[in-house]
Protein backbone atom coordinates (compact mmCIF):
# COMPACT_ATOMS: atom_id res chain seq x y z
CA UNK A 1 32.91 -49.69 -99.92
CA UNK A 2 33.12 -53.55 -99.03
CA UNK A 3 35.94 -52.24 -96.08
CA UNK A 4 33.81 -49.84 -94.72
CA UNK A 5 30.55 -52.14 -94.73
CA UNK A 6 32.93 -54.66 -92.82
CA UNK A 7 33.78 -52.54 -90.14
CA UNK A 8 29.92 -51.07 -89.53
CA UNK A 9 29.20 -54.92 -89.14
CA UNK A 10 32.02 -55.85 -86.69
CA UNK A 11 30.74 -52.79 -84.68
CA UNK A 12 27.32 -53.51 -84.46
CA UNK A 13 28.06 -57.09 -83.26
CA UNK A 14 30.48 -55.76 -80.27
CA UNK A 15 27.92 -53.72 -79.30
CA UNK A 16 25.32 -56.15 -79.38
CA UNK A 17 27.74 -58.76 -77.45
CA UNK A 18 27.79 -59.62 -73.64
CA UNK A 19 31.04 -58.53 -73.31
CA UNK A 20 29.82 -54.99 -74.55
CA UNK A 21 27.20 -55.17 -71.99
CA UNK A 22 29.24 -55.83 -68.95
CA UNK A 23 31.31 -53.55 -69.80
CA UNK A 24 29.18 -50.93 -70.31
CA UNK A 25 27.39 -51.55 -66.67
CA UNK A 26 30.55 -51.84 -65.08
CA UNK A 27 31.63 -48.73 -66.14
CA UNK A 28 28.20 -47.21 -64.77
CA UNK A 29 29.07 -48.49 -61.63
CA UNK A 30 31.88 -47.28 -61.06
CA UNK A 31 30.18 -43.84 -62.27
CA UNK A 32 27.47 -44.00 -59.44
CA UNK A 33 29.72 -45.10 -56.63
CA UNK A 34 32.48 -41.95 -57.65
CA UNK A 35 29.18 -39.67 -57.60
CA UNK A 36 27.83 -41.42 -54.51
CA UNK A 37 31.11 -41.36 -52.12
CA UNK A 38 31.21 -37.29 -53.07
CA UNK A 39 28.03 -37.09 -51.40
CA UNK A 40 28.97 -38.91 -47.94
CA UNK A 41 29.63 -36.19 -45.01
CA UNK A 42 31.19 -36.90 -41.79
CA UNK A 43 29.06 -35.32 -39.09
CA UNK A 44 30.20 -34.63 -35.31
CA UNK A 45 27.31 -34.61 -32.84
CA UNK A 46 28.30 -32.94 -29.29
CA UNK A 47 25.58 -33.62 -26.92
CA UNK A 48 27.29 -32.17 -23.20
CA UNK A 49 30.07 -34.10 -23.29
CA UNK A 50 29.26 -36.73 -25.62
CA UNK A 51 30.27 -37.19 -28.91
CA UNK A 52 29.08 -38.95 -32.16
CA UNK A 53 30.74 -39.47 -35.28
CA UNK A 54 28.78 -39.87 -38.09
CA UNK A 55 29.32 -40.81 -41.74
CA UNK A 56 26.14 -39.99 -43.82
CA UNK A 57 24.55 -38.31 -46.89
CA UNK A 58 22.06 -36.96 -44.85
CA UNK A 59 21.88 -33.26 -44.23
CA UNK A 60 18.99 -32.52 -42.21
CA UNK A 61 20.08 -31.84 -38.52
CA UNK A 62 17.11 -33.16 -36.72
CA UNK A 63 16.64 -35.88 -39.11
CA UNK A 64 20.08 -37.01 -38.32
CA UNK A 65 19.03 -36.91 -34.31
CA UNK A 66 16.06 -38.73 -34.63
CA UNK A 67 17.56 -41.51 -36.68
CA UNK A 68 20.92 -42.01 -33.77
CA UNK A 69 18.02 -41.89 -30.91
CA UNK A 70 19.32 -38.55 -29.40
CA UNK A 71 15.95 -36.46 -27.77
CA UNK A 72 15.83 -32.92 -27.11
CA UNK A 73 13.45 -30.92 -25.75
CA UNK A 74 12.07 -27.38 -27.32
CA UNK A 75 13.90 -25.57 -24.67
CA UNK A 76 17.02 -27.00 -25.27
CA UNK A 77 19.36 -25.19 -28.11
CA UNK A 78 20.84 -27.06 -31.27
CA UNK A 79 23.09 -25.02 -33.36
CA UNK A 80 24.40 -26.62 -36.67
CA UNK A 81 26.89 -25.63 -38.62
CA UNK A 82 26.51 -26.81 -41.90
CA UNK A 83 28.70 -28.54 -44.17
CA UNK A 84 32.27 -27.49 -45.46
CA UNK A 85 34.59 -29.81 -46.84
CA UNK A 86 32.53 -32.48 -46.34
CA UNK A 87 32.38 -32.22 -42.29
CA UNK A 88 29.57 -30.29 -40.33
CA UNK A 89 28.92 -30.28 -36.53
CA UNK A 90 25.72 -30.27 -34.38
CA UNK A 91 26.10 -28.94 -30.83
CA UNK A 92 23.46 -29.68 -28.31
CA UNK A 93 23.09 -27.67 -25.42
CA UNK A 94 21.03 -28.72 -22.85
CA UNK A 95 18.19 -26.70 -20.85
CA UNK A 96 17.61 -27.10 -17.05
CA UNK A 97 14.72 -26.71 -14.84
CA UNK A 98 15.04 -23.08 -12.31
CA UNK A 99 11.94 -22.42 -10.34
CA UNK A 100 10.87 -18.49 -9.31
CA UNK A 101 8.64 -17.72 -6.40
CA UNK A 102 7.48 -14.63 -6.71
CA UNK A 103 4.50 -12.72 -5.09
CA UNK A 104 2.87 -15.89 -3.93
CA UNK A 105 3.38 -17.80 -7.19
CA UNK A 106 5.68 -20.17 -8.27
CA UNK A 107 6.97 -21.49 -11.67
CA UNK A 108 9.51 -23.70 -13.52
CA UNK A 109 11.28 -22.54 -16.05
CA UNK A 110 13.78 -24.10 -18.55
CA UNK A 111 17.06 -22.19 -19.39
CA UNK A 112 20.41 -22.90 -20.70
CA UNK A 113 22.40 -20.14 -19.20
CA UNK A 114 21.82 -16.68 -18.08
CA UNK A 115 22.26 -15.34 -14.86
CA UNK A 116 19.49 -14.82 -11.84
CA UNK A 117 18.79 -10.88 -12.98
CA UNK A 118 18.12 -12.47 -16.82
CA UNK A 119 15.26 -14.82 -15.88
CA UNK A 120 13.54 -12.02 -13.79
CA UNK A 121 13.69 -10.01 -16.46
CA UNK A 122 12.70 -12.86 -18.71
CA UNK A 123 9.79 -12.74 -15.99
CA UNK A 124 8.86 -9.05 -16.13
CA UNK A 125 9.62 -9.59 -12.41
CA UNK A 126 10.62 -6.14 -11.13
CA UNK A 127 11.88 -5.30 -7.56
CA UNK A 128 13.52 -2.87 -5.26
CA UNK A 129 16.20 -2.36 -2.79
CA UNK A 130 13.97 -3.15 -0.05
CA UNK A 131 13.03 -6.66 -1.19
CA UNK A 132 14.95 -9.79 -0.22
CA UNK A 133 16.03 -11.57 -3.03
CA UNK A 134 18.05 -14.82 -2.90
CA UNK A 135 20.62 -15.89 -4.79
CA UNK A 136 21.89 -12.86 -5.54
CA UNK A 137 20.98 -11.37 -9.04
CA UNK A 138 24.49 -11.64 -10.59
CA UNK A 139 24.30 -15.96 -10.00
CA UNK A 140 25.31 -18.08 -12.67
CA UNK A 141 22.25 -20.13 -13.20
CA UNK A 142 22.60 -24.17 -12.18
CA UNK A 143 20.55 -26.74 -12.36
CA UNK A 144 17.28 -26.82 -10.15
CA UNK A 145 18.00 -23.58 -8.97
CA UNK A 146 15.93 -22.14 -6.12
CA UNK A 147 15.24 -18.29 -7.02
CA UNK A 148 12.88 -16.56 -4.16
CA UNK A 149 12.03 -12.85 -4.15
CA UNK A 150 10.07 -11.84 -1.13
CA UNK A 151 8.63 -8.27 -1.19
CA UNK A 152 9.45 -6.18 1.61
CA UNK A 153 7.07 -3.29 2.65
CA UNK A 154 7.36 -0.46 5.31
CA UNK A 155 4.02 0.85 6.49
CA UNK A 156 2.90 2.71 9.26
CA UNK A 157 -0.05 2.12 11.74
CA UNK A 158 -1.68 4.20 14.17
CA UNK A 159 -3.43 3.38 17.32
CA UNK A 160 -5.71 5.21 20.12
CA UNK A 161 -5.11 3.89 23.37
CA UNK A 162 -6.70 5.19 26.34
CA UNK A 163 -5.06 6.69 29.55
CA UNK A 164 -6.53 6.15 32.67
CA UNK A 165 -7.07 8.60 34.84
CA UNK A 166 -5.16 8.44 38.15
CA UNK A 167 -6.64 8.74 41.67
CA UNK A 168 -4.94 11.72 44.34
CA UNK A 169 -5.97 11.05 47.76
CA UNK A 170 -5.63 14.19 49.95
CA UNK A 171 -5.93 13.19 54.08
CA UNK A 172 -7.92 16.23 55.68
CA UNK A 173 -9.35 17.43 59.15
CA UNK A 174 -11.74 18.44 57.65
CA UNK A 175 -13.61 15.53 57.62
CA UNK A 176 -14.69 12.75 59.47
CA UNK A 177 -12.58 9.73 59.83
CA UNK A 178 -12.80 7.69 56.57
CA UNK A 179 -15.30 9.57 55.07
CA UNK A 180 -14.54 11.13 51.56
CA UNK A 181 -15.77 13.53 48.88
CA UNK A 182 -14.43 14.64 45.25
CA UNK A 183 -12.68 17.46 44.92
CA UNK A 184 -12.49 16.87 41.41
CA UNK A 185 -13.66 14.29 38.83
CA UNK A 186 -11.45 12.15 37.12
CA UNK A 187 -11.69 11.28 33.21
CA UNK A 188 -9.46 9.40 30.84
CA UNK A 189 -7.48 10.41 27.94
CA UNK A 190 -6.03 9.61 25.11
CA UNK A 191 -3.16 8.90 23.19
CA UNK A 192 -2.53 8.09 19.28
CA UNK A 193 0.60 5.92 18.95
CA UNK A 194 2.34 5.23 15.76
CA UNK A 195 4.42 2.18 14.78
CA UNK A 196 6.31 1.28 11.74
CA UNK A 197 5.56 -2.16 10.64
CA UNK A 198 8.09 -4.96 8.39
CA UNK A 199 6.00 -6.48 5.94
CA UNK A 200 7.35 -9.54 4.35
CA UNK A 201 5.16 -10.72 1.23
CA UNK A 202 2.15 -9.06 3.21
CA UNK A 203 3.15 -10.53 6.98
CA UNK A 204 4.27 -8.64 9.78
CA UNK A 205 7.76 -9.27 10.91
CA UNK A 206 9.16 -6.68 12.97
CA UNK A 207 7.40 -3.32 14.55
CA UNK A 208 8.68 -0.61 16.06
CA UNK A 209 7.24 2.07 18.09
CA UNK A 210 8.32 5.56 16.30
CA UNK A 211 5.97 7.91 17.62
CA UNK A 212 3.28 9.09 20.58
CA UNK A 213 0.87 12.16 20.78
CA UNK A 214 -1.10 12.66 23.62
CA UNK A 215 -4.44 13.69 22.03
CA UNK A 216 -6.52 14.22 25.13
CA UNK A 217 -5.05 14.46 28.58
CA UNK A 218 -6.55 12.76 31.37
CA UNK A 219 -7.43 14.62 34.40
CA UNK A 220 -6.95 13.24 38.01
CA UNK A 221 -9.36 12.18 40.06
CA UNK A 222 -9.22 14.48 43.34
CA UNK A 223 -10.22 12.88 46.79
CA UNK A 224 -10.25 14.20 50.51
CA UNK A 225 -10.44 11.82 52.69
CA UNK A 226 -11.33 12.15 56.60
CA UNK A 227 -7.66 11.73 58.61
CA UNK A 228 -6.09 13.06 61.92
CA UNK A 229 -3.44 15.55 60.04
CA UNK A 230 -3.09 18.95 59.78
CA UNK A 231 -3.91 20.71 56.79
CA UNK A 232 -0.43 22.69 56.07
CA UNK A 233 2.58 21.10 54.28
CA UNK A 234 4.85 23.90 56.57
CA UNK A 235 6.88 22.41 59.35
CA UNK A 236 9.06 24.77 61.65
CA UNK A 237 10.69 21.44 63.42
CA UNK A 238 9.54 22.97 66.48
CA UNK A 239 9.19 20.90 69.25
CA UNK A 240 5.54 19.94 70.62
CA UNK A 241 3.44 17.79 72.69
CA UNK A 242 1.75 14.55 73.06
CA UNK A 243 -1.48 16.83 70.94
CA UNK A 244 0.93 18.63 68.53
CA UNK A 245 0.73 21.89 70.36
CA UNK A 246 4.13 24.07 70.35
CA UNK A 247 6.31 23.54 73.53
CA UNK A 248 7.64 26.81 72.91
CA UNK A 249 6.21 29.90 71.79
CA UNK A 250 5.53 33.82 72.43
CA UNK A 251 2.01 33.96 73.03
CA UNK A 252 -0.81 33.01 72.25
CA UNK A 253 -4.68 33.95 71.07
CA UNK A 254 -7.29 31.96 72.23
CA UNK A 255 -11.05 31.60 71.05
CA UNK A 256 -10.32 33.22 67.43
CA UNK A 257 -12.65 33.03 64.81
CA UNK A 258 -11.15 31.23 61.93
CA UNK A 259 -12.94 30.71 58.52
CA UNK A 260 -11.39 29.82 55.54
CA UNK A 261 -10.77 30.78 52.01
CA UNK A 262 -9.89 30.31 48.34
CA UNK A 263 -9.02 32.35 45.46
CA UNK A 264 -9.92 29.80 42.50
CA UNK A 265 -7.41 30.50 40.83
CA UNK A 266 -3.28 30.01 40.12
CA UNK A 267 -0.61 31.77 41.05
CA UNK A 268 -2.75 34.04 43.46
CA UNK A 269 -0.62 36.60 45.94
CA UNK A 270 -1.41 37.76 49.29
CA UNK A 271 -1.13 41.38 50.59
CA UNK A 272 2.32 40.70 51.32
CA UNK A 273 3.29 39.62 47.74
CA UNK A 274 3.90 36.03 49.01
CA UNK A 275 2.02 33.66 46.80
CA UNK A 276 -0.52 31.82 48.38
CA UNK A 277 -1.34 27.90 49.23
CA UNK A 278 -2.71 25.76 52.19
CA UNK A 279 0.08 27.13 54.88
CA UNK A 280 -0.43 30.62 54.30
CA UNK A 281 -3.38 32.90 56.23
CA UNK A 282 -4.81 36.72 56.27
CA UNK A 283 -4.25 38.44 59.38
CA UNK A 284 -4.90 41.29 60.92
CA UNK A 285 -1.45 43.04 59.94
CA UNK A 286 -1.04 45.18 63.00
CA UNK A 287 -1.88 42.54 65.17
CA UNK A 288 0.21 39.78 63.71
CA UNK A 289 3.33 40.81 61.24
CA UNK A 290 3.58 39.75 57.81
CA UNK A 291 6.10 36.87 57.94
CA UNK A 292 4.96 35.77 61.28
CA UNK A 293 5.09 32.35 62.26
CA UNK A 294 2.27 30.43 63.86
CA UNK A 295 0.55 27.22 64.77
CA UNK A 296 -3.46 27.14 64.65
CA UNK A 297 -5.34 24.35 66.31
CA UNK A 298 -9.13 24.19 67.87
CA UNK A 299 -8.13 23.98 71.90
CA UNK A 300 -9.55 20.74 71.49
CA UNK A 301 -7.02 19.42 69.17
CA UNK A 302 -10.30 18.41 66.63
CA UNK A 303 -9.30 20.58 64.06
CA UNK A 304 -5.41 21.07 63.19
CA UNK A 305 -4.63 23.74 60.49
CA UNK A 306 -0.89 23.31 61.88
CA UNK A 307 1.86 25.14 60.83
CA UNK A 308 1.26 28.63 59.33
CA UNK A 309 3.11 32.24 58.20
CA UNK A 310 1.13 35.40 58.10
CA UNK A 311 0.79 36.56 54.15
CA UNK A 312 -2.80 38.58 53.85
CA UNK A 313 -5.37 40.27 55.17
CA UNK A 314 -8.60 40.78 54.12
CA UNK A 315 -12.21 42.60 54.84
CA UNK A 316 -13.73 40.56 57.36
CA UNK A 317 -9.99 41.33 59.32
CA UNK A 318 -9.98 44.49 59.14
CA UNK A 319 -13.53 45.27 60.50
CA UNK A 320 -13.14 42.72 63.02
CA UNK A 321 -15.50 39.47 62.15
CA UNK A 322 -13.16 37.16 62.07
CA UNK A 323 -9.75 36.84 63.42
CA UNK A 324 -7.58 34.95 61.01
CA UNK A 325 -8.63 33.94 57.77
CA UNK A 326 -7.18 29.85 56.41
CA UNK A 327 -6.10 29.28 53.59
CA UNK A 328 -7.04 26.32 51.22
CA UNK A 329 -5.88 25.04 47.72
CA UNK A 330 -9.19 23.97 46.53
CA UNK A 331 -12.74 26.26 47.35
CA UNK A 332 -14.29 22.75 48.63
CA UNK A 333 -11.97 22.89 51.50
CA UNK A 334 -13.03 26.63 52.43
CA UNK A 335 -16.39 25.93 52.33
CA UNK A 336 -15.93 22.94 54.69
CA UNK A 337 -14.04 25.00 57.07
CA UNK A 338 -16.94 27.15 57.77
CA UNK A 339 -16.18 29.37 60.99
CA UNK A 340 -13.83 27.27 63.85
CA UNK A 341 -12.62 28.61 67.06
CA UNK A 342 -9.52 27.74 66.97
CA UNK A 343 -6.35 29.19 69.71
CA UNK A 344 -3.38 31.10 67.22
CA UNK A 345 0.24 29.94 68.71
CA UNK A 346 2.82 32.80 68.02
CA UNK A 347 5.87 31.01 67.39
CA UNK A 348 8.33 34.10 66.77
């Protein structure tokens, strides 16, 4: 009993000692700083090319930026990949600035990779095969890169135009030196022409011509005009005078009535199935042969109906009234022949 009361007292006083104490804090120590050194990571910041080693207890990604000074913007992506072993990583990757101008607008946008199709998309920025888009959509996106899209358009226009009318002047014997009247008026027409225009973002750039329609057609203004020529277009190349008269011919009738006419319309035929126009006159068939070949004249060389073949006959021939009948491509012209004497050169 007096042992074990000994050794209860030595105990206490150890305890109680200094050298109990120091002990006992020492050992703490080393406790903590065991528990403390199992708690310290290394961490291995990549920034774009830059690297940071780090020896810390601290966990929190961000926290760990802020506190080593390293900014990044929302855009930019920071993947971490948490601690194993006691070693972790944090890999920045950077964002850029691209700017799109699209349909007359233009914005900046911040990406980190992607291709020039992905930020259009990104965009809702849809487009065709006609549009002009630069770089091409497959581009690996770099920094400050320059997308445009510019919207091509093909669209057709239509425009009335107006055609003048053009002016036929017709010399006649008809009339008096310089003097003129209208055969027939003149008006303008029209025409629709159709282009197909370029459009790039709204402006004209190229336009072609791709079509023409004549909507109204003009009609030429007619004119006789007062000249020292014969009426007919015909010309035997026989040879004549200082006046135009025939050198050479079989007879001829002098003092005939001549008057003049027109059937108003195309394609007209005389008795002798030859189709009619200014050259061509109505005879008296058994007087003068179908076919015949003449030169008509006034004997005063005023009035030249000039070279002429026999092609028709007529009413006033046969009973006599008049003796050769002229023939003229408009009824104007017939009326202003009235009644001539004029003398009828048989040529054949």
């Amino acid at each position: 009993m007096h042992n074990l009361y000994h050794k209860l007292l030595t105990a206490w006083r150890f305890l109680t000692s200094r050298a109990f104490a120091a002990s006992f804090l020492f050992t703490a120590m080393a406790v903590m700083m065991i528990s403390m050194a199992s708690l310290i990571n290394t961490i291995c910041i990549n920034d774009e090319g830059k690297t940071l080693m780090l020896r810390t207890t601290e966990q929190d990604p961000y926290t760990l930026l802020e506190e080593n000074g390293i900014v990044t913007l929302s855009t930019d992506v920071v993947r971490f990949t948490g601690i194993e072993g006691g070693y972790g990583e944090i890999n920045i990757t950077r964002s850029f600035p691209v700017t799109v101008t699209a349909d007359n607008h233009t914005q900046t946008l911040y990406v980190t990779h992607g291709t020039v199709q992905d930020v259009l998309s990104q965009l809702d920025i849809e487009y065709d095969s006609n549009d002009l888009l630069t770089p091409d959509p497959e581009k690996t996106l770099e920094e400050n890169e320059e997308i445009v899209l510019q919207r091509v358009d093909y669209v057709t226009r239509s425009e009335e135009i107006v055609i003048p009318y053009e002016v036929e002047t017709k010399p006649s014997p008809l009339l008096q030196n310089g003097r003129t009247i209208t055969l027939q008026s003149g008006s303008d027409g029209t025409k629709v022409l159709s282009y197909m225009q370029r459009t790039v973002d709204g402006q004209v750039e190229e336009e072609e011509l791709v079509g023409e329609a004549v909507t109204k057609a003009p009609v030429t203004q007619k004119l006789l005009v007062g000249a020292n020529v014969p009426v007919s277009p015909l010309d035997f190349d026989v040879e004549t005078d200082a006046n135009g008269v025939p050198l050479s011919y079989s007879r001829v009738l002098t003092d005939q009535v001549a008057t003049g006419y027109n059937m108003r319309r195309s394609n007209v035929r005389g008795a002798s199935g030859q189709k009619l126009s200014a050259g061509y006159v109505a005879v008296r068939a058994d007087e003068i042969p179908y076919g015949t070949r003449l030169y008509i004249a006034s004997a005063d060389g005023s009035f030249v109906y000039g070279y002429a073949i026999a092609a028709d006959t007529g009413t006033g021939l046969v009973q006599g009234a008049v003796d050769v009948d002229l023939y003229y491509d408009t009824y104007i012209e017939s009326c202003l022949n009235g009644r001539q004497l004029v003398n009828i050169y048989i040529l054949d």
